[in-house]
Protein backbone atom coordinates (compact mmCIF):
# COMPACT_ATOMS: atom_id res chain seq x y z
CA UNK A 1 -18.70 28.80 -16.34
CA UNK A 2 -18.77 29.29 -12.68
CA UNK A 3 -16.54 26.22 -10.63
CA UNK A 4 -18.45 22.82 -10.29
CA UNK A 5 -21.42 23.98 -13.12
CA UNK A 6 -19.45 22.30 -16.18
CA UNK A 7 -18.27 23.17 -19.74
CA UNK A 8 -18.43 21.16 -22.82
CA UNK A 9 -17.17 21.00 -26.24
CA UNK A 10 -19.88 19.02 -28.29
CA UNK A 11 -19.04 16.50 -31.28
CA UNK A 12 -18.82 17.81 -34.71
CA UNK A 13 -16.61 20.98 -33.79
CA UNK A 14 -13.31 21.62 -34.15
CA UNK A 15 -11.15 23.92 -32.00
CA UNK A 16 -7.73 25.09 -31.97
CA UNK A 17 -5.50 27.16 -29.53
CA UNK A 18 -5.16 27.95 -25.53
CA UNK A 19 -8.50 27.01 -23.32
CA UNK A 20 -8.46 27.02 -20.02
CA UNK A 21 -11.90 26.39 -17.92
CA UNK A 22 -12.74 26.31 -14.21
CA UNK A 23 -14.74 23.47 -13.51
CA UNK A 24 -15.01 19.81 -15.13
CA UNK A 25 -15.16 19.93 -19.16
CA UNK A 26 -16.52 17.60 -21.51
CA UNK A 27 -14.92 17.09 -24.97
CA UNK A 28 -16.56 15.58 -27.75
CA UNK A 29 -15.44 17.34 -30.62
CA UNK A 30 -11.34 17.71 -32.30
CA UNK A 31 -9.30 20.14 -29.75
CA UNK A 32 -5.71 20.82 -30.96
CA UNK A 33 -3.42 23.30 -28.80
CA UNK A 34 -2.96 23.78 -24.63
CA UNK A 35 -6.19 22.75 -22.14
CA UNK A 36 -5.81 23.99 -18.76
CA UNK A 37 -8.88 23.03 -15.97
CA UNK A 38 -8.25 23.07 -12.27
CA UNK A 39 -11.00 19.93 -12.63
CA UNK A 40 -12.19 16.80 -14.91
CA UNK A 41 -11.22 16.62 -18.49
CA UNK A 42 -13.19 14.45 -19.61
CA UNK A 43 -12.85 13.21 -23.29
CA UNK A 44 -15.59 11.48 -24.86
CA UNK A 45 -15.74 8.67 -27.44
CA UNK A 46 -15.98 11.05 -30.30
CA UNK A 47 -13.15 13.61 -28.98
CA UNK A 48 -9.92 13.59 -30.14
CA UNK A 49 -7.24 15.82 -27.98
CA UNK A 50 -3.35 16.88 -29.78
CA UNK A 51 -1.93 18.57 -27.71
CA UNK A 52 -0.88 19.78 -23.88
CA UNK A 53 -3.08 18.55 -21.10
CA UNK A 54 -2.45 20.24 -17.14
CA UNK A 55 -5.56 19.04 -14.87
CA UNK A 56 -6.59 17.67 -11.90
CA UNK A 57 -8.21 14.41 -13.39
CA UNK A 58 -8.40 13.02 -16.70
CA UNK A 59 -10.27 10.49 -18.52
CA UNK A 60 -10.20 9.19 -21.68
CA UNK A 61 -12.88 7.10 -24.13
CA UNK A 62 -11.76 8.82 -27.36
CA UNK A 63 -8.09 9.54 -28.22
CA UNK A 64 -5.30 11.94 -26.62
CA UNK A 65 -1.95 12.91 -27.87
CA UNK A 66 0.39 14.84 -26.47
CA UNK A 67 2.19 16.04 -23.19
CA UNK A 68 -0.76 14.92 -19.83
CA UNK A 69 0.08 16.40 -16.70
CA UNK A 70 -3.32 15.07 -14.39
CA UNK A 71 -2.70 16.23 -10.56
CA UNK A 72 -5.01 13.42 -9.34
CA UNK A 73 -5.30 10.81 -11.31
CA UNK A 74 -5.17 9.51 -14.76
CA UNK A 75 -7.81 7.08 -16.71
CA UNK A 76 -8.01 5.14 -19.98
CA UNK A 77 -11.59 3.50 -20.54
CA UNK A 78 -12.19 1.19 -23.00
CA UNK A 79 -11.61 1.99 -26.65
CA UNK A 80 -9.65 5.00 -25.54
CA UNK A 81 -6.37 6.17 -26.98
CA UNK A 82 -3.01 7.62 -25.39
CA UNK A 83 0.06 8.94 -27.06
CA UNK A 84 2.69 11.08 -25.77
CA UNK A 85 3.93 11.24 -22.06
CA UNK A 86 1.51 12.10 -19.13
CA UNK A 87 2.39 11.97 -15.62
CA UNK A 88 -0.11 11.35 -12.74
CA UNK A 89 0.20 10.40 -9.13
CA UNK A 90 -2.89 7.51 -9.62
CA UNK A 91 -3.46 5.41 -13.32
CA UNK A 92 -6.28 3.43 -14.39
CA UNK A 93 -5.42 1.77 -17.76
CA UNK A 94 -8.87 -0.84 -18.95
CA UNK A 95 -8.74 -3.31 -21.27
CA UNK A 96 -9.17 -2.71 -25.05
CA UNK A 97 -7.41 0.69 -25.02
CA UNK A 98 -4.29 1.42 -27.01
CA UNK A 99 -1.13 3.18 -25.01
CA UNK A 100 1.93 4.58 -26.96
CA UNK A 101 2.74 6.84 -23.76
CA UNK A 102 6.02 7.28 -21.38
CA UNK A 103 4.36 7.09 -17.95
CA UNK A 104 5.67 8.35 -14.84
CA UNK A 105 3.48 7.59 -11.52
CA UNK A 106 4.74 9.83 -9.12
CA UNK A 107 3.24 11.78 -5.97
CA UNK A 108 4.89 15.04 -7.25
């Protein structure tokens, strides 16, 4: 999709491998492998992400594991899941979610 029109990844599917998108994502469905976007991941209540994670902002309602590297900032909702390491200049962590993560919170 062209920048700033959006991508998703409904619930149900299952996916495996490199993606890379331009523009903010949506994930609802089982992604295992590398996700590249120069925008939003954003991973919804039924996704489920194993695997390496490079964008510019990330949030989570489902459940990530693996190696996050979010540009801009960083976000566990509610009920979400974290695993792994993920670096990000800016965190958000609410209450209810479960983190098993080594975080750095760094500018660069």
């Amino acid at each position: 999709a062209k920048s700033g029109m959006g991508n998703a990844i409904a619930a149900g599917g299952k996916l495996e491998g490199k993606l890379h998108f331009i523009g903010p994502v949506i994930i609802g469905a089982h992604v295992r492998g590398e996700i590249d976007s120069d925008d939003l991941i954003l991973v919804e209540a039924t996704g489920r992400i194993e695997g390496r994670i490079r964008c510019a902002t990330l949030i989570v309602h489902g459940a990530v594991s693996g190696d996050i590297e979010a540009g801009k900032s960083l976000e566990i909702c509610s009920g979400g899941r974290l695993e792994g390491a993920a670096f990000s200049p800016s965190m958000r962590v609410e209450e209810r979610t479960h983190v098993s993560a080594d975080l750095l919170i760094a500018p660069q």
